[in-house]
N, C-alpha and C. Protein backbone atom coordinates (compact mmCIF):
# COMPACT_ATOMS: atom_id res chain seq x y z
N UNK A 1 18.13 23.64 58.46
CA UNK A 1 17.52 22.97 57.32
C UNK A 1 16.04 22.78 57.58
N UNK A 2 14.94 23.00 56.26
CA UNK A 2 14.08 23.19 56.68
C UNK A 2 13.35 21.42 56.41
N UNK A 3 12.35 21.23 57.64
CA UNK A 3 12.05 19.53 57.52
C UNK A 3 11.30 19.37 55.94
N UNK A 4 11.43 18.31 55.51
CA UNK A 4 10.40 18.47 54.22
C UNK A 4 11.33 19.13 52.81
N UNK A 5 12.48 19.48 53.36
CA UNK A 5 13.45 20.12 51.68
C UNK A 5 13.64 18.71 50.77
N UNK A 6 13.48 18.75 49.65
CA UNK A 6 13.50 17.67 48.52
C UNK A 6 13.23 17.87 47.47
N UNK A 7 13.14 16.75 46.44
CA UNK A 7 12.13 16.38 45.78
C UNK A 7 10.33 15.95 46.20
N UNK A 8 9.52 16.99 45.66
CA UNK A 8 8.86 16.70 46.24
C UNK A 8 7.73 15.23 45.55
N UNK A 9 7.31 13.86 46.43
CA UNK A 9 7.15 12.99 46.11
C UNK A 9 5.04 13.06 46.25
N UNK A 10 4.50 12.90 45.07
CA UNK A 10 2.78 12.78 45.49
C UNK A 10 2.25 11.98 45.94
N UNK A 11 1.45 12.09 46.78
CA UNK A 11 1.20 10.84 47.08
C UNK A 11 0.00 9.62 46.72
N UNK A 12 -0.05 8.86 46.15
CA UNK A 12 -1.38 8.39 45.48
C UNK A 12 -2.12 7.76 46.18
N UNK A 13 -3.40 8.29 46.29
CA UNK A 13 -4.26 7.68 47.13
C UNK A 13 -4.88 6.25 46.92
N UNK A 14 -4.33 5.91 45.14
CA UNK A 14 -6.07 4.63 45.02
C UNK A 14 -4.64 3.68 45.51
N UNK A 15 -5.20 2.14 46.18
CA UNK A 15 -4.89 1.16 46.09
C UNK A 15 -3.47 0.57 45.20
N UNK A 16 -2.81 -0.06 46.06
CA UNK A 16 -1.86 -0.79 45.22
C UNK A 16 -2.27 -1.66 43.98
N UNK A 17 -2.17 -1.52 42.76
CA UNK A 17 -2.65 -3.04 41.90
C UNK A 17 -2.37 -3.90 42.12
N UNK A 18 -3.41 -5.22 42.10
CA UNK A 18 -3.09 -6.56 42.32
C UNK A 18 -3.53 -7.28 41.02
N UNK A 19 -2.37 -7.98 40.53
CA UNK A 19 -3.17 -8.64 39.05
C UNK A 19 -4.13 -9.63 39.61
N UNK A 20 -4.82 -10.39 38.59
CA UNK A 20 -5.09 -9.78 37.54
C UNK A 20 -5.88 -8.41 38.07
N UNK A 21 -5.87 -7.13 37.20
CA UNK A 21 -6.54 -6.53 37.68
C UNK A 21 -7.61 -5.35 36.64
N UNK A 22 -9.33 -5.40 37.42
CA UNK A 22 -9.53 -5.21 36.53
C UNK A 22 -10.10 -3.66 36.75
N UNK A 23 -10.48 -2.86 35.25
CA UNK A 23 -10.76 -1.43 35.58
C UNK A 23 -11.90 -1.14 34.55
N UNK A 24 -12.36 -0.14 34.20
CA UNK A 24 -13.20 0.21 33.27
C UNK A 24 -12.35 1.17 32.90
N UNK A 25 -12.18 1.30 31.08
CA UNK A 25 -11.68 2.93 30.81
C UNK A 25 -12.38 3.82 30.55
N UNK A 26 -12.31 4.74 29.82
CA UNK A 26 -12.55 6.09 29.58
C UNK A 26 -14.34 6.40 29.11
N UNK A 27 -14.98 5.11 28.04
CA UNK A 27 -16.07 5.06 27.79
C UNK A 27 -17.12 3.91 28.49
N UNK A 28 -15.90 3.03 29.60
CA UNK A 28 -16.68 2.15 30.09
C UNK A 28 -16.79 1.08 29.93
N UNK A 29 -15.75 0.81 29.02
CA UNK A 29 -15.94 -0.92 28.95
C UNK A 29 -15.18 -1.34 29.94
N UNK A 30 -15.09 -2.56 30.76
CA UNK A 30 -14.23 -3.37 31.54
C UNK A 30 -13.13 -4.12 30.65
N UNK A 31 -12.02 -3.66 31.43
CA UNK A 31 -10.61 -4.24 30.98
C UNK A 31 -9.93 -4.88 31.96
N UNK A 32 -9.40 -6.45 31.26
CA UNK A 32 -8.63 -6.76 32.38
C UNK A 32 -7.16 -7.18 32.36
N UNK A 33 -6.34 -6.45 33.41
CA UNK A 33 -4.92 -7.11 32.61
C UNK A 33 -4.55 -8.33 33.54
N UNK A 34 -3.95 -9.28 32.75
CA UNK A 34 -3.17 -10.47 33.69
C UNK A 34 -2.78 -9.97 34.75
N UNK A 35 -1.40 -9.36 33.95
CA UNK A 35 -0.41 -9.21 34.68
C UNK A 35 0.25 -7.59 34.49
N UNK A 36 0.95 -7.09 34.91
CA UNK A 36 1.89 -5.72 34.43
C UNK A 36 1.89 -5.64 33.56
N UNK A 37 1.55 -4.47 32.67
CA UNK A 37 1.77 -4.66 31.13
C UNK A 37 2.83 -4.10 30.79
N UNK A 38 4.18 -4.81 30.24
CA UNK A 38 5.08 -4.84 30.25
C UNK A 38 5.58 -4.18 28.54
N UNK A 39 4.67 -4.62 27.55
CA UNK A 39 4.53 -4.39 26.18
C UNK A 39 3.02 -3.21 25.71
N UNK A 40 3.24 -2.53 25.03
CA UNK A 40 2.24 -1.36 25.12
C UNK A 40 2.04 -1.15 23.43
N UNK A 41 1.05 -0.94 23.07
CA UNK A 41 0.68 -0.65 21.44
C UNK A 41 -0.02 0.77 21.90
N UNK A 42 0.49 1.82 21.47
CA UNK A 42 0.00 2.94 21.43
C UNK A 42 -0.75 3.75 19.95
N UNK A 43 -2.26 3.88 20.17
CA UNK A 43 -2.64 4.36 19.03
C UNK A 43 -3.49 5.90 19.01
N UNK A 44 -2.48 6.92 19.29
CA UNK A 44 -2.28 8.43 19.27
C UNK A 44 -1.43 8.90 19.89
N UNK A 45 -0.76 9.97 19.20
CA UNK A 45 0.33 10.94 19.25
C UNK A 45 0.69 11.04 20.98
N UNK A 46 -0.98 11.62 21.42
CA UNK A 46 -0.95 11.44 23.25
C UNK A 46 -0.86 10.83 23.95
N UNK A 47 -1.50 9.65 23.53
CA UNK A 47 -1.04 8.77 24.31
C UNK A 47 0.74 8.29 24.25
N UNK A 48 1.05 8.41 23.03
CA UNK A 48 2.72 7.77 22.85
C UNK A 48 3.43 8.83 23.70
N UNK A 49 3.47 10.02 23.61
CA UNK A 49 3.72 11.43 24.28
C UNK A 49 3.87 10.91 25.83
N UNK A 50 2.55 10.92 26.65
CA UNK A 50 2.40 10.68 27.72
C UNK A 50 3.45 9.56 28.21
N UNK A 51 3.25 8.33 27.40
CA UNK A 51 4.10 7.56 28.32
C UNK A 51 5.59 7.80 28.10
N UNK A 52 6.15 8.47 27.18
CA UNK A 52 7.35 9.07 26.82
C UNK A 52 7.79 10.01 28.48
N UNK A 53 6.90 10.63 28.62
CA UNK A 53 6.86 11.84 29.79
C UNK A 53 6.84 11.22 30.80
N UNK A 54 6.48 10.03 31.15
CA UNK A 54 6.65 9.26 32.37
C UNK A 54 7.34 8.34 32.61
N UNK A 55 8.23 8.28 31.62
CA UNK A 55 9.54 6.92 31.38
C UNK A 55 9.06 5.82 31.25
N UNK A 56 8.13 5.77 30.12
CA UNK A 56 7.61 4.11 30.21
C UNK A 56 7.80 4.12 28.33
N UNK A 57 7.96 5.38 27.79
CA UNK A 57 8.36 4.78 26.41
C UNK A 57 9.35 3.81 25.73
N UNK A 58 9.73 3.38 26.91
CA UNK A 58 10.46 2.10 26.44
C UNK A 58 9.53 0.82 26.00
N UNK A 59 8.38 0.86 26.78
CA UNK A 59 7.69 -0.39 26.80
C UNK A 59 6.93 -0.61 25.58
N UNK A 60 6.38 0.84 24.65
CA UNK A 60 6.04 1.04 23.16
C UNK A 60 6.19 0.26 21.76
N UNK A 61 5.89 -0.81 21.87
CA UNK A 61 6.09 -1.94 20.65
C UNK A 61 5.75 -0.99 19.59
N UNK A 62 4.61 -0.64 19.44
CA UNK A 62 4.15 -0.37 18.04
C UNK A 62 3.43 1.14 18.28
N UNK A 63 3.37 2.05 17.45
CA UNK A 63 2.30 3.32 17.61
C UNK A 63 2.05 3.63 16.12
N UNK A 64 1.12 4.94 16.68
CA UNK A 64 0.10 5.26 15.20
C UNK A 64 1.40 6.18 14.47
N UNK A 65 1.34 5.80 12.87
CA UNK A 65 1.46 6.45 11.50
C UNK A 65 1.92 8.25 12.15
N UNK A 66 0.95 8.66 12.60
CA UNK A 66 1.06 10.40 13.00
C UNK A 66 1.97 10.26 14.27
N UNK A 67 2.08 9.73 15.30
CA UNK A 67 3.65 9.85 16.10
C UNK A 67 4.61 11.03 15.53
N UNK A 68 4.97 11.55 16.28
CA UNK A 68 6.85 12.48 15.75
C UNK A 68 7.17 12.87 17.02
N UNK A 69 6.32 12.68 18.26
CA UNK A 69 7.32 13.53 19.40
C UNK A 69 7.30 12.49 20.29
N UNK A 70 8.77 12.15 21.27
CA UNK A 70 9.68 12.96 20.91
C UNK A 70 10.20 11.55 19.66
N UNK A 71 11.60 12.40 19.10
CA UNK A 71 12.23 12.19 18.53
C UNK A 71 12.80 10.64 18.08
N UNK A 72 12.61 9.63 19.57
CA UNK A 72 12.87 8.39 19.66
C UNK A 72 11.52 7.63 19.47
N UNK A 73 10.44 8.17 19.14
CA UNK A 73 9.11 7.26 18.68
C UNK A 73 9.30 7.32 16.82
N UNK A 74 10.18 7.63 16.36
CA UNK A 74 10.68 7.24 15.10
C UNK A 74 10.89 6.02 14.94
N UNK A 75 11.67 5.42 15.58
CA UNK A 75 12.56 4.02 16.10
C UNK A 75 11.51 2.60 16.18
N UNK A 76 10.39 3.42 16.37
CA UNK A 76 9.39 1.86 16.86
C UNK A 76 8.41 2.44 15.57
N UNK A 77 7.75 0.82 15.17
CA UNK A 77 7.20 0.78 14.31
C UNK A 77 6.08 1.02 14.34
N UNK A 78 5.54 1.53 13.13
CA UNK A 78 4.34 1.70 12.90
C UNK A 78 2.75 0.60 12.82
N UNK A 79 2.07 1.14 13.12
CA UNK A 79 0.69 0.09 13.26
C UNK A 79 -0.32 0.76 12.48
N UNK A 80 0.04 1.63 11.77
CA UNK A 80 -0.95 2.51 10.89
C UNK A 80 -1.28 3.05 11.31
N UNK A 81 -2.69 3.97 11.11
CA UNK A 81 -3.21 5.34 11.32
C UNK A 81 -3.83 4.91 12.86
N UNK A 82 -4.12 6.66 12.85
CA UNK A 82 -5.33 6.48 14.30
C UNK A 82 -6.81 6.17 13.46
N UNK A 83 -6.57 6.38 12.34
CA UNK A 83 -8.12 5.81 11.93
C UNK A 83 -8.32 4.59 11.06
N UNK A 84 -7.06 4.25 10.84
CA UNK A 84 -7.52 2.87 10.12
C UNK A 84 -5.90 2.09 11.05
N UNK A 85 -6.03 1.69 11.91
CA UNK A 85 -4.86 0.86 12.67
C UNK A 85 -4.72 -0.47 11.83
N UNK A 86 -3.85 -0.97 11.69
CA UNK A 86 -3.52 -2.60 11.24
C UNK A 86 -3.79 -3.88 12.32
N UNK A 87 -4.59 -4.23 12.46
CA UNK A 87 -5.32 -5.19 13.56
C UNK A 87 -4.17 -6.50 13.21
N UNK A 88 -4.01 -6.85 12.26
CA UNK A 88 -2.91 -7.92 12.26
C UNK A 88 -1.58 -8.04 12.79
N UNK A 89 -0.89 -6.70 12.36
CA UNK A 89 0.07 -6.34 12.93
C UNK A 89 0.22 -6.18 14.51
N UNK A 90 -0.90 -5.20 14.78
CA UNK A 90 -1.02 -5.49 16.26
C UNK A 90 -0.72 -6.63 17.05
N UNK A 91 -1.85 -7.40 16.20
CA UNK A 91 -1.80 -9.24 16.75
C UNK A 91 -0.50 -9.84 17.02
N UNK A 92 0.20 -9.24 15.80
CA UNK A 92 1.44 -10.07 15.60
C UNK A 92 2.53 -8.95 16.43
N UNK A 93 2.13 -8.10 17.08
CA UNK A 93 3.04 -7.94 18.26
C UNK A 93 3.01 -8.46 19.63
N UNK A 94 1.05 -8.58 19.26
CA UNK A 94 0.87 -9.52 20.48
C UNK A 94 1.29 -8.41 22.12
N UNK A 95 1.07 -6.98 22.22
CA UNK A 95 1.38 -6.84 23.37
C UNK A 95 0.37 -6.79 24.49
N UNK A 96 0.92 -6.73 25.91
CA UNK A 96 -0.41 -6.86 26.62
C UNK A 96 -0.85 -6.31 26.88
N UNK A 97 -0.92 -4.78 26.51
CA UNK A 97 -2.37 -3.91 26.38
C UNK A 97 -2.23 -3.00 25.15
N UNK A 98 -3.01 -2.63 24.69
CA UNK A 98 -3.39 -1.37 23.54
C UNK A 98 -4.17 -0.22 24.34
N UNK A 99 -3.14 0.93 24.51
CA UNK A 99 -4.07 2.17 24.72
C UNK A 99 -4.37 2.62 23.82
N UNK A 100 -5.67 3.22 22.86
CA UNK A 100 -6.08 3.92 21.80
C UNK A 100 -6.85 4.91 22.49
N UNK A 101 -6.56 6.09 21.72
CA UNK A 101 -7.17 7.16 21.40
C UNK A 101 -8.85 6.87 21.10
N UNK A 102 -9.65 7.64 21.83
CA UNK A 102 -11.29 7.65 21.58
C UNK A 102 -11.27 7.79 19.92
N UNK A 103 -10.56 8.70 19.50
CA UNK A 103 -10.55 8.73 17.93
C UNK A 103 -10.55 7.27 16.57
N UNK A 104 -9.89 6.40 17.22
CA UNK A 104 -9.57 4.71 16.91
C UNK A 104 -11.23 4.53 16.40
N UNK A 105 -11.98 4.45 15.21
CA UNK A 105 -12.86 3.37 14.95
C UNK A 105 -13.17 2.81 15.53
N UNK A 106 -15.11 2.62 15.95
CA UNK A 106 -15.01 1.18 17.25
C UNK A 106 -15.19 0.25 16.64
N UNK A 107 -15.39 0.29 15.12
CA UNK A 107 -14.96 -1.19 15.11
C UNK A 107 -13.85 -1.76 14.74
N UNK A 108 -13.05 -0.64 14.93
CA UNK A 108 -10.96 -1.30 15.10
C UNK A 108 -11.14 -1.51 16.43
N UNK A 109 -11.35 -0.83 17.23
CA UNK A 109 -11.10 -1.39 18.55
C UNK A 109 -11.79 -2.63 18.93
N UNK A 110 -12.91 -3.11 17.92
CA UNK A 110 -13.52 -4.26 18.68
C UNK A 110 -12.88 -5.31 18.17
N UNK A 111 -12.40 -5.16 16.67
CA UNK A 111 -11.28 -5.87 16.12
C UNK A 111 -10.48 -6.55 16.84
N UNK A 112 -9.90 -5.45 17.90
CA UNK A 112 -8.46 -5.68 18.49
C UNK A 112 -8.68 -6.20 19.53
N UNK A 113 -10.15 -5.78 20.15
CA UNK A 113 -10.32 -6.94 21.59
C UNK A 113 -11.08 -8.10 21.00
N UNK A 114 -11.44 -8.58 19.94
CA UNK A 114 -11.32 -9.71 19.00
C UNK A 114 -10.20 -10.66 18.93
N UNK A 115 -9.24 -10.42 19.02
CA UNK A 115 -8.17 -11.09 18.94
C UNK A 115 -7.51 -11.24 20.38
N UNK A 116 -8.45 -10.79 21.39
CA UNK A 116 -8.07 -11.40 23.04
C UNK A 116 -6.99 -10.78 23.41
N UNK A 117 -6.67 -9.18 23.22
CA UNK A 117 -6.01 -8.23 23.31
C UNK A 117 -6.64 -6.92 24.40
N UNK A 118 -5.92 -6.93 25.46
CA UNK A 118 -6.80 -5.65 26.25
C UNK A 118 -6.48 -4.69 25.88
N UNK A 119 -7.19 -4.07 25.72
CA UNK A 119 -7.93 -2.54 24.92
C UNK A 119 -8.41 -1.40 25.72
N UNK A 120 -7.42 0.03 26.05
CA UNK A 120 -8.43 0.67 26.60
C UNK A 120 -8.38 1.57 25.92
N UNK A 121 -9.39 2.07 26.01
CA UNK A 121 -9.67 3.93 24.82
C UNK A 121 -9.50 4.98 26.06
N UNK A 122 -8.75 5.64 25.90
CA UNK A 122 -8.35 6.74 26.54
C UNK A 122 -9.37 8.20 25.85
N UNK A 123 -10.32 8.48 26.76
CA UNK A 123 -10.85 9.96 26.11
C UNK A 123 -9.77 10.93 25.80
N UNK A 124 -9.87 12.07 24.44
CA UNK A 124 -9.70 13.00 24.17
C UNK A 124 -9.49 14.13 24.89
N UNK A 125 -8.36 14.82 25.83
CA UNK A 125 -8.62 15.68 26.60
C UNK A 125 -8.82 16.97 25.76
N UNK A 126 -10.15 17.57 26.40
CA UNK A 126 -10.22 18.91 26.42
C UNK A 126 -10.52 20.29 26.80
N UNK A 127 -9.53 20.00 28.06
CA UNK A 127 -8.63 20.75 28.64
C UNK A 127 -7.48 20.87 29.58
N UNK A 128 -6.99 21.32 30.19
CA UNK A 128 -5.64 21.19 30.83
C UNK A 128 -6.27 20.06 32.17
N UNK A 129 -7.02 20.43 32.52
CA UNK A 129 -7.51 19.23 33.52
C UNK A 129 -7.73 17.85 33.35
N UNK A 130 -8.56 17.65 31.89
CA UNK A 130 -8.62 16.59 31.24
C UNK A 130 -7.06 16.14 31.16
N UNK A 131 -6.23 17.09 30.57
CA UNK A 131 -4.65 16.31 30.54
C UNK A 131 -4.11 15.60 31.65
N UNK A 132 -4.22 16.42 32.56
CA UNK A 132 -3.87 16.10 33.69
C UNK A 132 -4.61 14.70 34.17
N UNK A 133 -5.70 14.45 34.32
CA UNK A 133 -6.35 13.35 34.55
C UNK A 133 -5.91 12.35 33.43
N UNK A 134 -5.56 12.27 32.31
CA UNK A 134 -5.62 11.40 31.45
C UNK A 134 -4.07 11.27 31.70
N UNK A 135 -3.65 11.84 32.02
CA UNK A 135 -1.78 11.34 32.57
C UNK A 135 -2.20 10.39 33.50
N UNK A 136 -2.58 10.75 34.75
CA UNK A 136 -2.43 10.23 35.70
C UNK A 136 -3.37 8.74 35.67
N UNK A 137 -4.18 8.76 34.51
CA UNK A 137 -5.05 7.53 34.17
C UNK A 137 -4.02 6.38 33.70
N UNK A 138 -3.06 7.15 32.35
CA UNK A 138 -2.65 6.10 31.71
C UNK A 138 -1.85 5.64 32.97
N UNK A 139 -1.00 6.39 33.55
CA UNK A 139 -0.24 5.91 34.93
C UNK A 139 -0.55 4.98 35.58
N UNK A 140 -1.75 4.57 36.01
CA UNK A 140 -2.54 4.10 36.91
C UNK A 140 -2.72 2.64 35.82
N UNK A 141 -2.68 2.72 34.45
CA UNK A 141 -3.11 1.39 33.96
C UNK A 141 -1.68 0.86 33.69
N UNK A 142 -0.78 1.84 33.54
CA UNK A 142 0.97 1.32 33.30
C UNK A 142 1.35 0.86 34.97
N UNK A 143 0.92 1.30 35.96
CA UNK A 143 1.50 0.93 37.09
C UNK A 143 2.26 1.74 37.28
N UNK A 144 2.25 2.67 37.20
CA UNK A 144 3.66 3.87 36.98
C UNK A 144 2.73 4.87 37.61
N UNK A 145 1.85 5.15 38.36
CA UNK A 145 1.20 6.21 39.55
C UNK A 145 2.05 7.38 40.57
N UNK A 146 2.79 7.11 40.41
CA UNK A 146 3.90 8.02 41.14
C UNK A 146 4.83 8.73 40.03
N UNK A 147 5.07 8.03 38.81
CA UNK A 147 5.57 8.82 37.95
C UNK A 147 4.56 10.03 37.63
N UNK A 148 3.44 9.52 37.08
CA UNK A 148 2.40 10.32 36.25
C UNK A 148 2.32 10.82 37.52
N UNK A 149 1.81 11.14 38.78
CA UNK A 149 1.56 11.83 39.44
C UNK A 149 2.23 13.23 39.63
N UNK A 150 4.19 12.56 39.37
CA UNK A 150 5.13 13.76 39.47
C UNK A 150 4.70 14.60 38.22
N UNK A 151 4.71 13.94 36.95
CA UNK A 151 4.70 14.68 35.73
C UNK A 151 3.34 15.72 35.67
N UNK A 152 1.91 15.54 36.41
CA UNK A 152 1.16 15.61 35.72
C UNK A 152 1.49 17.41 36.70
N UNK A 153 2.08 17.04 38.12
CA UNK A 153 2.13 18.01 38.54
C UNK A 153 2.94 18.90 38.06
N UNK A 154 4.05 18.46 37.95
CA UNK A 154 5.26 19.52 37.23
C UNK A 154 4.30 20.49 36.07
N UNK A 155 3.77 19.11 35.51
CA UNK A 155 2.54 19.85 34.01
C UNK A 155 2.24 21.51 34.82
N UNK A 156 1.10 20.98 35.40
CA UNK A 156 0.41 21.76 36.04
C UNK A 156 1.45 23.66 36.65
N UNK A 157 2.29 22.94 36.98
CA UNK A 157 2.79 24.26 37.89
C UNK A 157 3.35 25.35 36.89
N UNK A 158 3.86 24.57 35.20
CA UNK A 158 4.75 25.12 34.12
C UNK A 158 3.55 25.98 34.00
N UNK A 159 2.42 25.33 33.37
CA UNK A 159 1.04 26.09 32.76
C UNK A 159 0.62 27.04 33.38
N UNK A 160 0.65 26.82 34.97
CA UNK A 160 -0.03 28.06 35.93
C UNK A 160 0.90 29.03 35.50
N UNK A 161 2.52 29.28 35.67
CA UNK A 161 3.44 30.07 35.65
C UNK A 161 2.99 30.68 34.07
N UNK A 162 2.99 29.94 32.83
CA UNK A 162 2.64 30.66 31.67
C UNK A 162 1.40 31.58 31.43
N UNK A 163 0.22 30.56 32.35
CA UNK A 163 -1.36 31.90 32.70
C UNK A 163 -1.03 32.81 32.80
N UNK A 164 -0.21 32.79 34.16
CA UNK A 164 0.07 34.18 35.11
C UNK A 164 1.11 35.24 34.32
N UNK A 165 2.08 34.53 34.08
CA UNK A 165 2.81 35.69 32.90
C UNK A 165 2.27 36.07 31.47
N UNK A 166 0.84 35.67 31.32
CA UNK A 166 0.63 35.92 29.70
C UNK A 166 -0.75 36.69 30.16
């Protein structure tokens, strides 16, 4: 048997999180969460996607109007568009973070960190690297770093195999 046969596990280099804890996202603002964010308002398709792919779509209170994949982001309610979100509704889910899409209005998003709601805007990937990084980002703000790490790789190895055969 050869040493090392498995699943293979990545290993993440940044730091364990310690709440509260704080980060800057994608354009730079500082975000801080209490605690684990346990409740999630997702506002784009990718972002709802992503955490679907890393087993955290359970935690999905609310997402954007355009949602359809997969199949079980039917089930959770809507918060309106990626360009005009419902800031009340949000409120009144009250969860403890909102990932939005760079696409989100900034002044919905300032709306929503108006109402003492952490807010991060996740950039637009564009390209397979960007994906890959923006997995392993949201990971890193879900606490879920070892998931997104597995997924972003699996990503990665499907895509190389489709380059190479196409």
């Amino acid at each position: 048997e050869l040493e090392g046969e498995g699943e293979y596990v990545p290993q993440v280099t940044s730091p364990p999180i310690v709440y509260p804890f704080t980060f800057e996202d994608n354009p730079g603002h500082s975000v801080t969460l209490e605690q684990e964010p346990l409740s999630v308002v997702t506002i784009g398709p990718d972002i709802t996607e992503i955490m679907f792919s890393i087993g955290r779509g359970i935690q999905i209170e609310g997402r954007s109007e355009e949602d359809n994949y997969p199949y079980d982001v039917q089930d959770i309610q809507s918060i309106g568009s990626v360009q005009n979100p419902d800031v009340a509704k949000i409120a009144e889910i009250n969860p403890d973070v909102v990932i939005a899409s760079d696409k989100v209005p900034a002044d919905k998003i300032a709306e929503i960190r108006n109402k003492q709601i952490p807010t991060v805007v996740v950039k637009t990937a564009q390209s397979f690297q960007e994906i890959y990084d923006t997995i392993r980002y949201i990971g890193r703000v879900l606490n879920a770093e070892t998931a997104a790490y597995s997924y972003a790789i699996d990503l990665q190895g499907r895509v190389s195999q489709l380059l190479i055969y196409n």
